[in-house]
N, C-alpha and C. Protein backbone atom coordinates (compact mmCIF):
# COMPACT_ATOMS: atom_id res chain seq x y z
N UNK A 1 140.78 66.97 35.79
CA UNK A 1 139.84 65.88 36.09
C UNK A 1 140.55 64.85 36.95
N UNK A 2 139.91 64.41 37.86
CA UNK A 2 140.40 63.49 38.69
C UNK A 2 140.94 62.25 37.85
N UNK A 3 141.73 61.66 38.53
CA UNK A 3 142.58 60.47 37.45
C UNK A 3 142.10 59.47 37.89
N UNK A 4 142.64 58.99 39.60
CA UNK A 4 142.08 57.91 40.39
C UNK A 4 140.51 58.46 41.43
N UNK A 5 140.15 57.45 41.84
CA UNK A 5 139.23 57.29 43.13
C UNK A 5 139.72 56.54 44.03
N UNK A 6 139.88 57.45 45.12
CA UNK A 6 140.66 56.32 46.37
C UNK A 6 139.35 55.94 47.09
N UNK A 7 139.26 54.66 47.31
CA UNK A 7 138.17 53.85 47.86
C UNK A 7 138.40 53.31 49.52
N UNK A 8 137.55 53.25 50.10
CA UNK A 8 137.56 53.30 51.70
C UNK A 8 138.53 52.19 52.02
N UNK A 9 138.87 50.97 51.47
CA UNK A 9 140.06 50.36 52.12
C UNK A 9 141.82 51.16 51.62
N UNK A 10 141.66 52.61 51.12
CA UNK A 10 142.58 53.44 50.88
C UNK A 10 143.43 52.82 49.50
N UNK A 11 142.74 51.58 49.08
CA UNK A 11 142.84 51.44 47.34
C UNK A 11 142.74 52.54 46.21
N UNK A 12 143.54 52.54 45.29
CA UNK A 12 143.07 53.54 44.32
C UNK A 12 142.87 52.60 43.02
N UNK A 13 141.81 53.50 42.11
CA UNK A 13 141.25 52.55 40.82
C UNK A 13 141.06 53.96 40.09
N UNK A 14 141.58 53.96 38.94
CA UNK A 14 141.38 54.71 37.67
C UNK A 14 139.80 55.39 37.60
N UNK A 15 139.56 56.66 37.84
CA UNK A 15 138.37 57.74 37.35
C UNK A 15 137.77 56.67 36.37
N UNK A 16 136.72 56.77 36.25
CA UNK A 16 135.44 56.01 35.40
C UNK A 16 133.63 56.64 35.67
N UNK A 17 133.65 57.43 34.98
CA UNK A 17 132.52 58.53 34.60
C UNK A 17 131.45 57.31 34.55
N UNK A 18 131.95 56.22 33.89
CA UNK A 18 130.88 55.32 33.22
C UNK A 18 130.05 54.74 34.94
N UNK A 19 131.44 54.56 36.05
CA UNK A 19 130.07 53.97 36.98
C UNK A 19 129.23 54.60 37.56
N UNK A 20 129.41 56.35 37.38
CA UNK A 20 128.88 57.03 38.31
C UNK A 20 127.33 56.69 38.38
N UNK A 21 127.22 56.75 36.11
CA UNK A 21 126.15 56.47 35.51
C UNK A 21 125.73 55.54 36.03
N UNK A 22 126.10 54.32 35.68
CA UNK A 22 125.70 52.85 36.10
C UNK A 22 125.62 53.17 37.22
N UNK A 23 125.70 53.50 38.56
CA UNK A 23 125.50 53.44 39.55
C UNK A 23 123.97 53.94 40.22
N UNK A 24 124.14 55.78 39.09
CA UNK A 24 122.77 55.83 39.21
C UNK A 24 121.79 55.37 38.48
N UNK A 25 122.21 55.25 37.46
CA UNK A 25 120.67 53.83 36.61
C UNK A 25 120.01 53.11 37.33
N UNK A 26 121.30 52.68 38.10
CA UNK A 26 120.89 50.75 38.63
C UNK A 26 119.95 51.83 39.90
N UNK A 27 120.11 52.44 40.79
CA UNK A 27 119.47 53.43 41.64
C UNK A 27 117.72 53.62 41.13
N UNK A 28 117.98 54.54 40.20
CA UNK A 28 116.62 54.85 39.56
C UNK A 28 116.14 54.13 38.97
N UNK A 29 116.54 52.40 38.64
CA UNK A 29 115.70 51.54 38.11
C UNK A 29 115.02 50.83 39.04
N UNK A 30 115.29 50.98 40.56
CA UNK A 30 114.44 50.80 41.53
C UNK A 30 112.94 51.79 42.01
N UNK A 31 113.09 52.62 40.69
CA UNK A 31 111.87 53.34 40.73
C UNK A 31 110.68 53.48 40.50
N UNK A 32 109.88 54.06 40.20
CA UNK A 32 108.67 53.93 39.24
C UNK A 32 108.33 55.01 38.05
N UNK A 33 109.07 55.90 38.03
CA UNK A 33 110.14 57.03 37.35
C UNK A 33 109.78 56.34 35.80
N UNK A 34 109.52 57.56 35.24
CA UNK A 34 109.45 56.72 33.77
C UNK A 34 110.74 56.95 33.31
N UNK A 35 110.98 56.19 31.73
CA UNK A 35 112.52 56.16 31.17
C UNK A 35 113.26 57.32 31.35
N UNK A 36 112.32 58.36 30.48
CA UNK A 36 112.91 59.34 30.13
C UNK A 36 112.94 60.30 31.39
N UNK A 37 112.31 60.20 32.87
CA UNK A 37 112.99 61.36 33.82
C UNK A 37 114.01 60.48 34.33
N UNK A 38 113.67 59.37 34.50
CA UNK A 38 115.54 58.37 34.58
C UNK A 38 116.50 58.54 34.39
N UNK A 39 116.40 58.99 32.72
CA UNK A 39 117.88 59.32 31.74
C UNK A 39 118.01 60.82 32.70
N UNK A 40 117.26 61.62 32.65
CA UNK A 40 117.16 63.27 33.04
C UNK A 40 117.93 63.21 34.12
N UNK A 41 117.18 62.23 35.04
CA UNK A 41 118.16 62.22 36.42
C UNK A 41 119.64 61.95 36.45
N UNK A 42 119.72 60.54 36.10
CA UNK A 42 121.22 60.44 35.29
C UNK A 42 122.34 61.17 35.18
N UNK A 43 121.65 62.39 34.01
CA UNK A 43 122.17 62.86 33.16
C UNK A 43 122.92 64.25 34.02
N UNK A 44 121.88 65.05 35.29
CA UNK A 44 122.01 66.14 35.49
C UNK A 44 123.19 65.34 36.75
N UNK A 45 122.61 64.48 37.36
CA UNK A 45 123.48 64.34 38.35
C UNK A 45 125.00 63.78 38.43
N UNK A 46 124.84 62.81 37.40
CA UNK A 46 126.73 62.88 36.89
C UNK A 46 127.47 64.26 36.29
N UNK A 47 126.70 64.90 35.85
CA UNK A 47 127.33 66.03 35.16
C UNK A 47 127.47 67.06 36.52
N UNK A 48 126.85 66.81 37.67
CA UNK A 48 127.05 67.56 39.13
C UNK A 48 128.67 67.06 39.42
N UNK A 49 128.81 65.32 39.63
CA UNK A 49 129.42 64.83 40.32
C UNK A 49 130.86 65.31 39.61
N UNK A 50 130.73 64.76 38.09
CA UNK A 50 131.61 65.45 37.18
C UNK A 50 132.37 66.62 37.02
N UNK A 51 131.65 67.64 37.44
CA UNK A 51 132.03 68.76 37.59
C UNK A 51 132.89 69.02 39.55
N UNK A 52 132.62 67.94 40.50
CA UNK A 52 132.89 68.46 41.54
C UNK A 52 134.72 67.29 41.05
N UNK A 53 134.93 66.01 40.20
CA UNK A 53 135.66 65.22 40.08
C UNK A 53 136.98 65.93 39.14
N UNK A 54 136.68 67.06 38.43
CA UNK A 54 137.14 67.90 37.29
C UNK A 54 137.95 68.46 37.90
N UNK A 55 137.63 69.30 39.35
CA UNK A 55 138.74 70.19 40.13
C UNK A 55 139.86 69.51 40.57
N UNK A 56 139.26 68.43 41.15
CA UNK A 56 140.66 67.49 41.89
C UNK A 56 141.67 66.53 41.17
N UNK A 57 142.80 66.38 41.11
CA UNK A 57 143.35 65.37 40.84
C UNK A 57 142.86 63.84 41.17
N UNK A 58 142.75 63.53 42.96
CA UNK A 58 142.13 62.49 43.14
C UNK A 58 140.75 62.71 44.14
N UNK A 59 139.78 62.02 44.24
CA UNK A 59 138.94 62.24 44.72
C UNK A 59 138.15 60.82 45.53
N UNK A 60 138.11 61.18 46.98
CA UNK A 60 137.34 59.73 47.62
C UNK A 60 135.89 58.96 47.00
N UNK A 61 136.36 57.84 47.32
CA UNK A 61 134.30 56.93 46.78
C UNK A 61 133.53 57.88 47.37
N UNK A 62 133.91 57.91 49.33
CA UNK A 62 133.20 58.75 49.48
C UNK A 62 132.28 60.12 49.59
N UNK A 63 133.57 60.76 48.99
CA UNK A 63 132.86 61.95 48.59
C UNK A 63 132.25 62.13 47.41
N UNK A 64 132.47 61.30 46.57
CA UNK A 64 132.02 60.98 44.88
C UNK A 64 130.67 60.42 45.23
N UNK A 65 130.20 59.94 46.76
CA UNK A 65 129.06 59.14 46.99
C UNK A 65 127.87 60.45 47.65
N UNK A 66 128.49 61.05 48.45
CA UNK A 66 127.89 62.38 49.23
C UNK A 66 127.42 63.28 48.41
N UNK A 67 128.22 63.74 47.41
CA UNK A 67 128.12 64.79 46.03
C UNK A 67 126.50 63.95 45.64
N UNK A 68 126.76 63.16 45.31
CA UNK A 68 125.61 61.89 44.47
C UNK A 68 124.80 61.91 45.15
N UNK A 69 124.30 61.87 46.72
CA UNK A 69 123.30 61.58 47.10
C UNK A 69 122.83 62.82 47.22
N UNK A 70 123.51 63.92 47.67
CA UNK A 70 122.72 65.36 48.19
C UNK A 70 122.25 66.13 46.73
N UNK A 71 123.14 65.68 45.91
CA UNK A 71 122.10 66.12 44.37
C UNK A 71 120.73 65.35 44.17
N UNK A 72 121.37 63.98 44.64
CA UNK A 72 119.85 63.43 44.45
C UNK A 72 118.75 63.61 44.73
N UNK A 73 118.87 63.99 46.49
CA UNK A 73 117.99 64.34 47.45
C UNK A 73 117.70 65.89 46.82
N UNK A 74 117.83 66.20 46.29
CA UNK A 74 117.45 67.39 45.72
C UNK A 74 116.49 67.53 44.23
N UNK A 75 117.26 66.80 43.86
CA UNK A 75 116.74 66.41 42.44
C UNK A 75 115.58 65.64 41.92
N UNK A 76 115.63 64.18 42.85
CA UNK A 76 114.74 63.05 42.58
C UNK A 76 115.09 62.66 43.92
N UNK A 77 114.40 62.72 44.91
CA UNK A 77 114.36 61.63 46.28
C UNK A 77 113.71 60.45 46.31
N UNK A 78 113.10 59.73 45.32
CA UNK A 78 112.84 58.61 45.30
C UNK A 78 113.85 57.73 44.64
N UNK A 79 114.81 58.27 43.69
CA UNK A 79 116.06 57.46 43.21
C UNK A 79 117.15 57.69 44.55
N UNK A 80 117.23 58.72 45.08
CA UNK A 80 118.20 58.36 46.13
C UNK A 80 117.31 57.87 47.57
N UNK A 81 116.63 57.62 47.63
CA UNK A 81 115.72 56.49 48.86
C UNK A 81 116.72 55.17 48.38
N UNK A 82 115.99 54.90 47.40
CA UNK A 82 116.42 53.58 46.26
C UNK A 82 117.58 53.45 46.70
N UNK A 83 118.74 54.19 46.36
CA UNK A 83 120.05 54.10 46.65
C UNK A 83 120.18 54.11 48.17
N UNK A 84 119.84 54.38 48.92
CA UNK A 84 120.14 54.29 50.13
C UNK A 84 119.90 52.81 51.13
N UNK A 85 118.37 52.25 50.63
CA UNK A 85 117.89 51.15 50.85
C UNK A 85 118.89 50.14 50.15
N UNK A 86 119.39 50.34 48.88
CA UNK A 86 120.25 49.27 48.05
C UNK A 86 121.67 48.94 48.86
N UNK A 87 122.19 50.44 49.26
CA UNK A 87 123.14 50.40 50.44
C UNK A 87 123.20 49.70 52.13
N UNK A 88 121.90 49.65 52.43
CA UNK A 88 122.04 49.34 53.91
C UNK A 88 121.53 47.46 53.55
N UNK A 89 120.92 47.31 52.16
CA UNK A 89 120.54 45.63 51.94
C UNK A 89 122.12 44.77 51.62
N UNK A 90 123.31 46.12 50.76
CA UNK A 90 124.18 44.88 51.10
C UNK A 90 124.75 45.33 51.43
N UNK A 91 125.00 45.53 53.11
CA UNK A 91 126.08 45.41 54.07
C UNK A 91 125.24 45.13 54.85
N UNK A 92 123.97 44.29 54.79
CA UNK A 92 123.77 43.70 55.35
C UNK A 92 122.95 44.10 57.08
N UNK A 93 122.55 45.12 56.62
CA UNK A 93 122.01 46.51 57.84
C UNK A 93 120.40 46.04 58.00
């Protein structure tokens, strides 16, 4: 399992399963998605990302972000719209 995440200013920060979650919550709570396909979504798509974070020692934000969206776009495309719009509002696009 990956240990660190090296992040685009080439920082590294300690593996944390917990934000993948939080990351997609906060995503699919921009939805209209009821609770429980929320959790579903959640659930299948960290356990994607999880499984691609398991092979590597370390692994980029960004590819931990790509994994995340192309499951999404597969999975639920209205939670990764969400995420994408949440992305281009802060940097300000």
């Amino acid at each position: 399992m990956a240990t660190n995440v090296i992040k685009k200013d080439g920082t590294k920060e300690p593996f944390n399963p917990d934000k993948i979650k939080n990351a997609i919550r906060a995503a699919a709570s921009m939805t209209d998605l009821s609770e429980e396909k929320k959790d579903q979504v959640m659930e299948q798509v960290t356990a994607s990302a999880l499984q691609l974070a398991a092979a590597k020692e370390e692994i980029s934000a960004s590819e931990l972000r790509d994994k995340i969206l192309a499951e999404l776009d597969s999975v639920e495309p209205s939670v990764s719209k969400a995420w994408r719009e949440y992305d281009q509002q802060s940097k300000g696009v």
